[in-house]
Protein backbone atom coordinates (compact mmCIF):
# COMPACT_ATOMS: atom_id res chain seq x y z
CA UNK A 1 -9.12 -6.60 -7.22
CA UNK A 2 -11.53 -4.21 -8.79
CA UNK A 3 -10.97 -2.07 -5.20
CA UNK A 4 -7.38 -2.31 -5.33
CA UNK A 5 -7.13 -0.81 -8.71
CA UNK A 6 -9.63 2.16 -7.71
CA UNK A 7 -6.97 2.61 -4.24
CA UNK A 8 -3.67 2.53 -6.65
CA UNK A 9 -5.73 5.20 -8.92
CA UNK A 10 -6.14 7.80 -5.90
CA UNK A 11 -2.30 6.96 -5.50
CA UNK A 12 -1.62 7.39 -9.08
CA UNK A 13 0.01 4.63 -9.48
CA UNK A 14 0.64 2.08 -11.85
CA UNK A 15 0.36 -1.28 -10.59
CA UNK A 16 1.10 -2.69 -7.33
CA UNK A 17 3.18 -5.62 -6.16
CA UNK A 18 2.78 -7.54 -2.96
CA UNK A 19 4.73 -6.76 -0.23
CA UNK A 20 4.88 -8.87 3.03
CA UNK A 21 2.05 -9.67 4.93
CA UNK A 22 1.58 -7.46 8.15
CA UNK A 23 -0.59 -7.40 11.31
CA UNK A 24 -3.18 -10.20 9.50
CA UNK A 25 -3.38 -7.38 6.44
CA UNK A 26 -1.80 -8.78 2.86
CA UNK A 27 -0.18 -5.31 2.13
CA UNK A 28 0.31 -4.14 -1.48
CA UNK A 29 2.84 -1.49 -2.17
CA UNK A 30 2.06 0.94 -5.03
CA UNK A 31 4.26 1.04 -8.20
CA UNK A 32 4.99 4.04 -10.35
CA UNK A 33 6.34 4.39 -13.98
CA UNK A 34 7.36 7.92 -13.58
CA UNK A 35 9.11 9.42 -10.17
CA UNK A 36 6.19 10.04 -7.81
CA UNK A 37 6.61 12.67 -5.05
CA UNK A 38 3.39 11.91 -2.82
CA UNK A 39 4.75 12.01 0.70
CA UNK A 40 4.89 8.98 2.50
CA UNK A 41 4.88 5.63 1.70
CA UNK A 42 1.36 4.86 1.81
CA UNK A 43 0.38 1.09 0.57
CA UNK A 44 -2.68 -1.18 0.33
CA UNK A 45 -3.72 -3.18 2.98
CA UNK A 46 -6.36 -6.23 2.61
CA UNK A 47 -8.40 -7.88 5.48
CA UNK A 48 -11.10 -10.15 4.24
CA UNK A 49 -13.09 -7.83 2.79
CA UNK A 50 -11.64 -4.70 3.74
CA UNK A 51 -9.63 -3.06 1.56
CA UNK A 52 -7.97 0.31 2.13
CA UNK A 53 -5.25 2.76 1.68
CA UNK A 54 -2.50 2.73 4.84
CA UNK A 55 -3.03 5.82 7.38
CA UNK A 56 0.67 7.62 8.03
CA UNK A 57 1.19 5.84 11.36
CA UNK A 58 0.54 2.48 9.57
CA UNK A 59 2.95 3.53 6.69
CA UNK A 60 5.50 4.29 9.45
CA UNK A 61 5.45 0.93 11.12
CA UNK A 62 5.02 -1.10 8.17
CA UNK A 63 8.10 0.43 6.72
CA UNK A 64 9.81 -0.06 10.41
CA UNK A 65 8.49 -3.83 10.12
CA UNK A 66 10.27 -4.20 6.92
CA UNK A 67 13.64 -3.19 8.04
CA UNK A 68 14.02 -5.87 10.48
């Protein structure tokens, strides 16, 4: 948890909630207190012991993923 909440500060966000799981990864989707304009949607995504801030692409599909 300790790496999630050094990943949600280079986001500048405030918390994060989960989101569904994707491609094996839990994913955890930044939360912000104040309007954020940083671009894409970029979330969190957890592997074991990998932990690690989405690339664009992965951003992309993951949003795609959560439209269907």
């Amino acid at each position: 948890m300790k790496k999630i909440k050094q990943l949600l500060n280079q986001l500048s966000a405030d918390k994060a909630e989960k989101g569904k799981e994707w491609k094996g990864y839990e994913v955890y989707v930044p939360v912000y207190s104040q309007p954020a304009l940083v671009g894409l949607p970029l979330v969190i995504l957890v592997k074991g012991n990998e932990q690690r801030i989405s690339t664009p692409e992965e951003s992309l599909e993951y949003l795609a993923y959560c439209q269907e």
